[in-house]
C-alpha atoms as a PDB file:
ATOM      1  CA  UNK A   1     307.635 162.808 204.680  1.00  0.00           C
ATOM      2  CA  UNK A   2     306.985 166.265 203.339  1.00  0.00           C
ATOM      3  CA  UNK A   3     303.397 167.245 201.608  1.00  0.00           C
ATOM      4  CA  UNK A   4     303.636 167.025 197.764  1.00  0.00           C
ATOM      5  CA  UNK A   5     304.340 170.022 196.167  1.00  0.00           C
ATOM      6  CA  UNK A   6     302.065 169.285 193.700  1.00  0.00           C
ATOM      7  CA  UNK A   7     299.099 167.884 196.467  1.00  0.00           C
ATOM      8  CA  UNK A   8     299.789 171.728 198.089  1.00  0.00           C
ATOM      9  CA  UNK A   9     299.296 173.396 194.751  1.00  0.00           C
ATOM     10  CA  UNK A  10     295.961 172.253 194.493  1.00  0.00           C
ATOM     11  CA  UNK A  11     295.151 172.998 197.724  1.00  0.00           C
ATOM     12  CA  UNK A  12     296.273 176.619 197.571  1.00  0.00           C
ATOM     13  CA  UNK A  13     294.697 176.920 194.223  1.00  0.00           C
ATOM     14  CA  UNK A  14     291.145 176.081 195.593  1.00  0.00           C
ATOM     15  CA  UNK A  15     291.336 178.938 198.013  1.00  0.00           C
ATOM     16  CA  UNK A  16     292.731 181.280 195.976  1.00  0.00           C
ATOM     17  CA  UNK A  17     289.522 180.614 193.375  1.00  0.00           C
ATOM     18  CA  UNK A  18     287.318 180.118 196.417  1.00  0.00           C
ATOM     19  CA  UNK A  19     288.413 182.952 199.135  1.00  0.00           C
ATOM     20  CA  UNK A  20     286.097 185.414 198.548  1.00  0.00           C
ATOM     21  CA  UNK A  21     283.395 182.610 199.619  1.00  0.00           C
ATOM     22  CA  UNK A  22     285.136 181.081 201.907  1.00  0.00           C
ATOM     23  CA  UNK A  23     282.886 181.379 204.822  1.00  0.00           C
ATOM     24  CA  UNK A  24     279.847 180.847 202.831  1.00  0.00           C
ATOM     25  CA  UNK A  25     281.339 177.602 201.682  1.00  0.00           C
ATOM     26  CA  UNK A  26     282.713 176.475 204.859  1.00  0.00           C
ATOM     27  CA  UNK A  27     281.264 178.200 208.137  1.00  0.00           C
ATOM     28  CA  UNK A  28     277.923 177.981 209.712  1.00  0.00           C
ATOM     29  CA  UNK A  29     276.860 179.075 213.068  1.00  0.00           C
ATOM     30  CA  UNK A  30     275.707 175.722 214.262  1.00  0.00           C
ATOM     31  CA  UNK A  31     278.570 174.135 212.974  1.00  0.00           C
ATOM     32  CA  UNK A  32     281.223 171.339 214.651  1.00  0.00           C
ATOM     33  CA  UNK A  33     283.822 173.360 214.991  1.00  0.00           C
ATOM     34  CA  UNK A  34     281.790 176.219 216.570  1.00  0.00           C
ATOM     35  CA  UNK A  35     280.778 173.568 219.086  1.00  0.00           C
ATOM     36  CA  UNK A  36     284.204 172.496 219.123  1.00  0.00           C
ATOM     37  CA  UNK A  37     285.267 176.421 219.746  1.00  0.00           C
ATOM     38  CA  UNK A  38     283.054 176.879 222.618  1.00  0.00           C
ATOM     39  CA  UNK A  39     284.517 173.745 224.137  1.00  0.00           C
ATOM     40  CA  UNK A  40     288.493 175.390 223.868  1.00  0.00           C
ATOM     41  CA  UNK A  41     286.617 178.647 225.074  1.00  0.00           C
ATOM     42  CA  UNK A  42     285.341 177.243 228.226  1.00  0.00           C
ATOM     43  CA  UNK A  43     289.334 174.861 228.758  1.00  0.00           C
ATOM     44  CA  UNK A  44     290.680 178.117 228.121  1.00  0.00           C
ATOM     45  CA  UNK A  45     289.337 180.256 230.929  1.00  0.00           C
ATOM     46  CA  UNK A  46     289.098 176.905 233.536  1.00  0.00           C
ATOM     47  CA  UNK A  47     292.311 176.725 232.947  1.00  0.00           C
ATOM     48  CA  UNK A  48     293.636 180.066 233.246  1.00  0.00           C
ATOM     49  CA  UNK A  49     295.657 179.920 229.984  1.00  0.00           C
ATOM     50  CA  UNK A  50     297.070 182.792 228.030  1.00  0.00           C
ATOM     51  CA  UNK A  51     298.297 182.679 224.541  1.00  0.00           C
ATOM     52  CA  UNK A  52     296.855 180.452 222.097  1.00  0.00           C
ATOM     53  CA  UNK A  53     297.940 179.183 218.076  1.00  0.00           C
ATOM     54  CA  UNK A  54     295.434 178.481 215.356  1.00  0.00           C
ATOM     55  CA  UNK A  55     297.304 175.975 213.329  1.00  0.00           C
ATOM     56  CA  UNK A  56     295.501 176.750 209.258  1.00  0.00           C
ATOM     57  CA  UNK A  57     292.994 179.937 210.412  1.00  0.00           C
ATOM     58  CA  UNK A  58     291.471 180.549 207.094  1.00  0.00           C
ATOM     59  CA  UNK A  59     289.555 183.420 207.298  1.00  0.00           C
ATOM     60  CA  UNK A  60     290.168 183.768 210.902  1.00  0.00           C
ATOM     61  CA  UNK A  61     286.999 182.605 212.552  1.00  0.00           C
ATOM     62  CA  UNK A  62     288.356 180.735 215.374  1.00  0.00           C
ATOM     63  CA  UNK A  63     290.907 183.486 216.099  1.00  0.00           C
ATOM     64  CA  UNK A  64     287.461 186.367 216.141  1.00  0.00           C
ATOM     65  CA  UNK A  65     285.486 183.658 218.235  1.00  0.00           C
ATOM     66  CA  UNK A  66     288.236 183.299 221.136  1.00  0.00           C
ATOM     67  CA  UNK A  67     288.822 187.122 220.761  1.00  0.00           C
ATOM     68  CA  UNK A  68     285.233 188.092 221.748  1.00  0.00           C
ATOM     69  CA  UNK A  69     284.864 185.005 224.253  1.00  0.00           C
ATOM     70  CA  UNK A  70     288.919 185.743 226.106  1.00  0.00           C
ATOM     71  CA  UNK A  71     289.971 189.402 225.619  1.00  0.00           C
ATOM     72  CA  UNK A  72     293.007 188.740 227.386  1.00  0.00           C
ATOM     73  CA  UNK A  73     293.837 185.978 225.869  1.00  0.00           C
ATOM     74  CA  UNK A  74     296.640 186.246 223.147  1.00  0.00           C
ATOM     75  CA  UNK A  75     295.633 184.595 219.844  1.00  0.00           C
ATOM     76  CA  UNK A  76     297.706 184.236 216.741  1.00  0.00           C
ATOM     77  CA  UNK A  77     296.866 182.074 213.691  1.00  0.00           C
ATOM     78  CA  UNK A  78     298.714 180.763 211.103  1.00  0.00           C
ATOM     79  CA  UNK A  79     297.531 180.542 207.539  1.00  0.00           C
ATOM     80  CA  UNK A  80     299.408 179.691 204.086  1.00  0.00           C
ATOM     81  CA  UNK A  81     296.615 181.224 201.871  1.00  0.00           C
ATOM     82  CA  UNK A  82     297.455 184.926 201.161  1.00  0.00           C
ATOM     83  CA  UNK A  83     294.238 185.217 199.970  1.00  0.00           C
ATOM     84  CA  UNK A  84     292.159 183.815 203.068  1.00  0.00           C
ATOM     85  CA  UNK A  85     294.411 186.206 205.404  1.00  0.00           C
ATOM     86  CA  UNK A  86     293.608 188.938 203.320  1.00  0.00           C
ATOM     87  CA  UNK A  87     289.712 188.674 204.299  1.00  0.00           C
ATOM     88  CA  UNK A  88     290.814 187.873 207.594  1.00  0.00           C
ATOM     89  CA  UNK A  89     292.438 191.311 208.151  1.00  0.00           C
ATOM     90  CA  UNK A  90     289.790 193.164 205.960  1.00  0.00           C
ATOM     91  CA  UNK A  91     287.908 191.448 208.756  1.00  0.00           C
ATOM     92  CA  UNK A  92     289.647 193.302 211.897  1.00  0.00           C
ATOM     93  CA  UNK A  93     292.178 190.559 212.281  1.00  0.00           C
ATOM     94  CA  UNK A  94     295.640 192.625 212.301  1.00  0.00           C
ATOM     95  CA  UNK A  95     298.976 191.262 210.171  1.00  0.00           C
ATOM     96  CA  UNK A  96     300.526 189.685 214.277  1.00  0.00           C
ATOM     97  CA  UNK A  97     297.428 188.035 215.084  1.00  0.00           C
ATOM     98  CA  UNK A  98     296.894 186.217 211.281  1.00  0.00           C
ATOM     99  CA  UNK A  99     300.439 185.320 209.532  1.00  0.00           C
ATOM    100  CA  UNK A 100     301.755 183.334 206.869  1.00  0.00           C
ATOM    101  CA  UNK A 101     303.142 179.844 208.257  1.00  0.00           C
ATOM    102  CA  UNK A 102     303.615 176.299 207.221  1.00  0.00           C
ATOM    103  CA  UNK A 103     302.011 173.754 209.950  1.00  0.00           C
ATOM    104  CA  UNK A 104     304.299 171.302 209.014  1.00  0.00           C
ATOM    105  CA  UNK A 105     307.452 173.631 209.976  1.00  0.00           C
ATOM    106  CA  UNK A 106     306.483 175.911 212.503  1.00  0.00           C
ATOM    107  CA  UNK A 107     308.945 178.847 212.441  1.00  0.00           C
ATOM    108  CA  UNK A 108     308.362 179.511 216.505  1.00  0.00           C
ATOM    109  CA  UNK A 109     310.408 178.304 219.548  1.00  0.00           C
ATOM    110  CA  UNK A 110     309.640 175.548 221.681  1.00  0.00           C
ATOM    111  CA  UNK A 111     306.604 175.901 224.138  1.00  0.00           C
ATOM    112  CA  UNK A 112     305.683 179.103 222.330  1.00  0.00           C
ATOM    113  CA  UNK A 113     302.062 179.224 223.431  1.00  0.00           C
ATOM    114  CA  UNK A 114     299.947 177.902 226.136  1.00  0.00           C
ATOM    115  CA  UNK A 115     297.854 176.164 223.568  1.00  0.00           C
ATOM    116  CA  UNK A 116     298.395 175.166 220.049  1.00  0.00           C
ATOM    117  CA  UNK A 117     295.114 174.355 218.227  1.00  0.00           C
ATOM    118  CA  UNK A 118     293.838 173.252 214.506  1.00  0.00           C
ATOM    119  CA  UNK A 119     289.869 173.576 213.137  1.00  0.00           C
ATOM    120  CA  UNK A 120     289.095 170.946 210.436  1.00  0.00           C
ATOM    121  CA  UNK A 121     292.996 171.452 209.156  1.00  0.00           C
ATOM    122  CA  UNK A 122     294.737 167.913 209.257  1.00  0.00           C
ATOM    123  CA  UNK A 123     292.549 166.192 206.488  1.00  0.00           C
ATOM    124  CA  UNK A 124     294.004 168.529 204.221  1.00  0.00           C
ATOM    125  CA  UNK A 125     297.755 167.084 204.960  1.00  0.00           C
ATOM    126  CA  UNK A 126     299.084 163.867 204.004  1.00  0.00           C
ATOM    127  CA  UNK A 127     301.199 163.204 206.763  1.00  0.00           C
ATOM    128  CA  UNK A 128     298.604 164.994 209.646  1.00  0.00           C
ATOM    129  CA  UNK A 129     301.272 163.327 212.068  1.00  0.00           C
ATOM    130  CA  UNK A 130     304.011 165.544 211.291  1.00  0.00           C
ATOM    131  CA  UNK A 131     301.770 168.876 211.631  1.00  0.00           C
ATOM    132  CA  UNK A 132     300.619 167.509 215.546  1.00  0.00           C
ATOM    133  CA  UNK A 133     304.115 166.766 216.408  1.00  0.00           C
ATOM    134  CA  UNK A 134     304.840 170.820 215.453  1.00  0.00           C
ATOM    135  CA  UNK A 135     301.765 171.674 217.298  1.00  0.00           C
ATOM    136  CA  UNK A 136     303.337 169.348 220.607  1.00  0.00           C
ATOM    137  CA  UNK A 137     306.527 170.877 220.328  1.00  0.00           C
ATOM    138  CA  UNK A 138     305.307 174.741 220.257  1.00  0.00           C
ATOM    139  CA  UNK A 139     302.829 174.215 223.034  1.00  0.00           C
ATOM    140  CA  UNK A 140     303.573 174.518 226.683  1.00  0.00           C
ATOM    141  CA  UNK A 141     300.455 173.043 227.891  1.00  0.00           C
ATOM    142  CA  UNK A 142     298.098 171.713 225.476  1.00  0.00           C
ATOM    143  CA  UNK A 143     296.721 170.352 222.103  1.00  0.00           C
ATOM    144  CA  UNK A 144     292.797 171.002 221.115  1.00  0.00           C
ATOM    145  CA  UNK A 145     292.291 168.909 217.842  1.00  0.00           C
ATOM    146  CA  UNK A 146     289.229 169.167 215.905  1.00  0.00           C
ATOM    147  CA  UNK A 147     288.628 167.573 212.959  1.00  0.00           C
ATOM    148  CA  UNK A 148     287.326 164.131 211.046  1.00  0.00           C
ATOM    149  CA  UNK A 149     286.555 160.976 211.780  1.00  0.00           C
ATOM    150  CA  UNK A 150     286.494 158.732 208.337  1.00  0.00           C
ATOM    151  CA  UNK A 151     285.858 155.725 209.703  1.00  0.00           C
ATOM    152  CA  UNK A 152     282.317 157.588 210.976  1.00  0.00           C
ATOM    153  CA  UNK A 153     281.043 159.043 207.851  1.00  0.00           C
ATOM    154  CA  UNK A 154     278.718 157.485 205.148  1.00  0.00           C
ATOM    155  CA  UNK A 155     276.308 154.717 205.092  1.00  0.00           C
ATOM    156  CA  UNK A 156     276.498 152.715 207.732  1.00  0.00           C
ATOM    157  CA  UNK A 157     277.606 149.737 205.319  1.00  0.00           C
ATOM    158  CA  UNK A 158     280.176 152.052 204.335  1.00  0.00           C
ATOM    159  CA  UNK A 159     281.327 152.575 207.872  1.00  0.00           C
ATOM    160  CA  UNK A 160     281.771 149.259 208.935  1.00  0.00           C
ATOM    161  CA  UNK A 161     283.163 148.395 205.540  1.00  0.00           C
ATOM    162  CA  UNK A 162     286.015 150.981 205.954  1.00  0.00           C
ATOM    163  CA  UNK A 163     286.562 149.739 209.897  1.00  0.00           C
ATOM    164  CA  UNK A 164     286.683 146.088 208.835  1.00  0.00           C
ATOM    165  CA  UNK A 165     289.634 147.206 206.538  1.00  0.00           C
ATOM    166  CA  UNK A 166     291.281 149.212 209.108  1.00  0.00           C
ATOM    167  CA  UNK A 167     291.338 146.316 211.329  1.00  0.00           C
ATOM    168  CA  UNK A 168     293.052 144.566 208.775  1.00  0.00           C
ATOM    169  CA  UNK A 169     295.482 147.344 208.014  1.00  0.00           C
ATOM    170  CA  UNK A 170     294.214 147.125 204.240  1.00  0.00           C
ATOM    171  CA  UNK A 171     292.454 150.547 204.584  1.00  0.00           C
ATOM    172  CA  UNK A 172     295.058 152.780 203.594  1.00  0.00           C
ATOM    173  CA  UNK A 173     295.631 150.366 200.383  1.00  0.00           C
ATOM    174  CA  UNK A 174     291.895 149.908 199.752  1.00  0.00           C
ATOM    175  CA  UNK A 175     291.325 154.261 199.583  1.00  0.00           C
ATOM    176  CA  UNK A 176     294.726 154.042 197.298  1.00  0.00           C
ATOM    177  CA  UNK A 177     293.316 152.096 194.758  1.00  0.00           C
ATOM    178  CA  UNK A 178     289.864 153.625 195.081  1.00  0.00           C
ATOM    179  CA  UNK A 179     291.140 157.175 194.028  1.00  0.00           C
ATOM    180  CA  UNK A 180     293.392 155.731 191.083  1.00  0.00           C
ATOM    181  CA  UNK A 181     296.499 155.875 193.234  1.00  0.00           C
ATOM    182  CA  UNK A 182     296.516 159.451 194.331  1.00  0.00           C
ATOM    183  CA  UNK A 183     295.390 158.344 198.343  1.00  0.00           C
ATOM    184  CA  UNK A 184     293.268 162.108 197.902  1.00  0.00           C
ATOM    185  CA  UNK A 185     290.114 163.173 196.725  1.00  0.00           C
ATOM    186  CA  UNK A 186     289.296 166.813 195.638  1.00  0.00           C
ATOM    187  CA  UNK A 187     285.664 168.627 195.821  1.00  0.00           C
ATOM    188  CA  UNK A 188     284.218 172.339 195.326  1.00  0.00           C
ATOM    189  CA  UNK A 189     283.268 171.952 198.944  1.00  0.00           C
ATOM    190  CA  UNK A 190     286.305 171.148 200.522  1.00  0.00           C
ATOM    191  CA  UNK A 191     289.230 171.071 198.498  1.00  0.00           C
ATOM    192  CA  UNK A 192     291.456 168.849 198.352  1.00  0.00           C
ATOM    193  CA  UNK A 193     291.242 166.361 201.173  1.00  0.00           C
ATOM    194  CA  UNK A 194     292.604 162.570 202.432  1.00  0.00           C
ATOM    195  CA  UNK A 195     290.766 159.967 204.278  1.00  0.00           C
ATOM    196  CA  UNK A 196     291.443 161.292 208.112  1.00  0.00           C
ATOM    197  CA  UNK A 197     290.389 160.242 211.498  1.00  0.00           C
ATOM    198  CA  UNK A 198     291.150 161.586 214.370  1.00  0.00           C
ATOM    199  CA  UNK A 199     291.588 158.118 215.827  1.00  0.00           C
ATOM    200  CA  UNK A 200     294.497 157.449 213.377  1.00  0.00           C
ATOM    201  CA  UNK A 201     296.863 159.734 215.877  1.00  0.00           C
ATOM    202  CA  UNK A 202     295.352 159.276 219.257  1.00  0.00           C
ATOM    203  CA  UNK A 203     297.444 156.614 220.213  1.00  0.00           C
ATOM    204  CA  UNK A 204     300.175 159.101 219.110  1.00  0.00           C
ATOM    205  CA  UNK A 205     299.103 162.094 220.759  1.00  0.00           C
ATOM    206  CA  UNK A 206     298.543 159.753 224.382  1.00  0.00           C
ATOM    207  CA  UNK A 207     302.246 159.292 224.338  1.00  0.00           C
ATOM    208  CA  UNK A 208     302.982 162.450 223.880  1.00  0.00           C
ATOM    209  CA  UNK A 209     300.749 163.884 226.837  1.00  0.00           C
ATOM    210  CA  UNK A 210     299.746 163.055 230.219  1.00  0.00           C
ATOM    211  CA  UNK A 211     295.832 163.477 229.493  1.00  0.00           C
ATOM    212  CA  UNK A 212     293.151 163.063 226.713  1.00  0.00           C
ATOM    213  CA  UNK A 213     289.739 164.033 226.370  1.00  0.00           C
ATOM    214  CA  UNK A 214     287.762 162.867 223.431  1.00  0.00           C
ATOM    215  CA  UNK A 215     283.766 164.863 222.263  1.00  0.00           C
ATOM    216  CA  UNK A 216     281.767 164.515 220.161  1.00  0.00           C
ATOM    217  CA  UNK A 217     280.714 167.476 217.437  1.00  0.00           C
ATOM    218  CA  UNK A 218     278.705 165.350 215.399  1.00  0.00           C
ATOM    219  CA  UNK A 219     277.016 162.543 216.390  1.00  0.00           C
ATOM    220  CA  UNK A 220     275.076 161.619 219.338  1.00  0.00           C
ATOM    221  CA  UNK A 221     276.069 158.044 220.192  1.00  0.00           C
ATOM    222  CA  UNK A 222     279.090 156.716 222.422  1.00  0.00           C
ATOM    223  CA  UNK A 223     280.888 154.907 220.134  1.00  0.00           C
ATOM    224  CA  UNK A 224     282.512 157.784 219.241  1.00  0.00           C
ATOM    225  CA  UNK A 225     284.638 155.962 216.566  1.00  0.00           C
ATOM    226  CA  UNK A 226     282.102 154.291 215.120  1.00  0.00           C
ATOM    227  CA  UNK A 227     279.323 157.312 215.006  1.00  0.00           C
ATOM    228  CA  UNK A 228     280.991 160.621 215.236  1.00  0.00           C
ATOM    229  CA  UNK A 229     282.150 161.883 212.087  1.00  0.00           C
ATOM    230  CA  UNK A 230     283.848 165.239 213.618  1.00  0.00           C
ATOM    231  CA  UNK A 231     285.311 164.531 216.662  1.00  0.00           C
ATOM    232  CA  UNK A 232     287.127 167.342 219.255  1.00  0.00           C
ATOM    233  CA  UNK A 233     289.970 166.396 221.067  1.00  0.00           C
ATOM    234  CA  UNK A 234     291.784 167.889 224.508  1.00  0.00           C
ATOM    235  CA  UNK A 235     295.195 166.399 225.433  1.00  0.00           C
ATOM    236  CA  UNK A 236     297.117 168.108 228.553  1.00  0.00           C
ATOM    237  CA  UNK A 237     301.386 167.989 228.265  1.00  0.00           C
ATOM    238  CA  UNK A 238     301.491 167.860 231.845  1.00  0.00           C
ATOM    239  CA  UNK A 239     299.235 166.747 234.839  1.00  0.00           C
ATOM    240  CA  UNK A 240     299.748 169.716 237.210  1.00  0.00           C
ATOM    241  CA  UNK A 241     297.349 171.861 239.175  1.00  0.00           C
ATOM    242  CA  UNK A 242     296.423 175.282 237.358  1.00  0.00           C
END
């Protein structure tokens, strides 16, 4: 299934209104997905990879970070918004390392990169499925996944409420209804945005790979389903020696 033209609209109209505060809005220094970022740093150099792909870069943040941390690392990010690249290059990013791209068709070549990675990018995609299989196919040795947990956030009523009906395979249904049938909600904060956990696709993404390594950026318990509400994720394509 393809995103809604009209669902992608939105989306690109919130950061066109929103780009020049972008990182105000969305970026903080003790954030989850710096945490998560320091994590990929630190896979990165252990295991000698070269070329990474930031899969929905924004402003570029993640693609600066792994600059400073890996200069000889090759880092490329893709991002849709015209508007966020264009802070991202006024911000030393140059027009190979931030490019226009679609994460649902990826227009590289198989195994393109050592690692293909995405920052808080797949709750903003109906079918988040579709985007990880791109991100499989251009990597040649990894996936680093960052990103929510739904079934972690709110009151803890809330939490087990929406876990009950998971169970049940009447959450999808239950968030339909709740939203008057659109299956998306859309905030100044974040856009527009569907119910995602990173545990939705991890029985996906463990076929797919020989290895999978789950963290927790938020949350300090080790249920990590039931009390992380960002959640980083490391899955190896092949079990070899580096």
């Amino acid at each position: 299934m393809t995103q809604d033209t009209a669902e992608v609209a939105l989306q690109r109209d919130y950061y066109a209104r929103t780009a020049a505060n972008y990182d105000h809005l969305h970026v903080t220094d003790d954030d989850e997905h710096f945490l998560a970022l320091a994590w990929l740093a630190g896979l990165i150099a252990h295991h000698g990879y070269r070329s990474v792909l930031d899969i929905g870069s924004g402003t570029g943040r993640g693609l600066r970070y792994l600059k400073e941390k890996l200069p000889q690392v090759t880092v490329v990010g893709i991002e849709p918004s015209a508007e966020l690249r264009r802070i991202g290059h006024a911000a030393g990013l140059s027009a190979a390392e931030l490019i226009d791209g679609d994460a649902l068709h990826l227009a590289l070549p198989d195994q393109s990169f050592d690692v293909v990675c995405e920052f808080g990018v797949l709750h903003h995609i109906r079918e988040p499925r579709a985007a990880i299989a791109e991100m499989l196919r251009v990597s040649k040795a990894a996936v680093f996944i960052s990103d929510d947990n739904h079934f972690a956030c709110g009151s803890a009523a809330n939490r087990i409420t929406k876990r009950w009906l998971q169970g049940l395979g009447l959450w999808r249904a239950a968030y339909w209804a709740r939203t008057g049938g659109k299956g998306y909600r859309v905030s100044e904060g974040d856009g527009l945005s569907y119910p995602y956990s990173v545990f939705d696709d991890l029985p996906y993404i463990r076929a797919q790979t020989a290895s999978v390594q789950l963290a927790s950026t938020r949350g300090d318990r080790p249920d990590l389903y039931a009390t992380a509400p960002h959640v980083a994720l490391f899955a190896r394509k092949a079990a070899v020696r580096d």
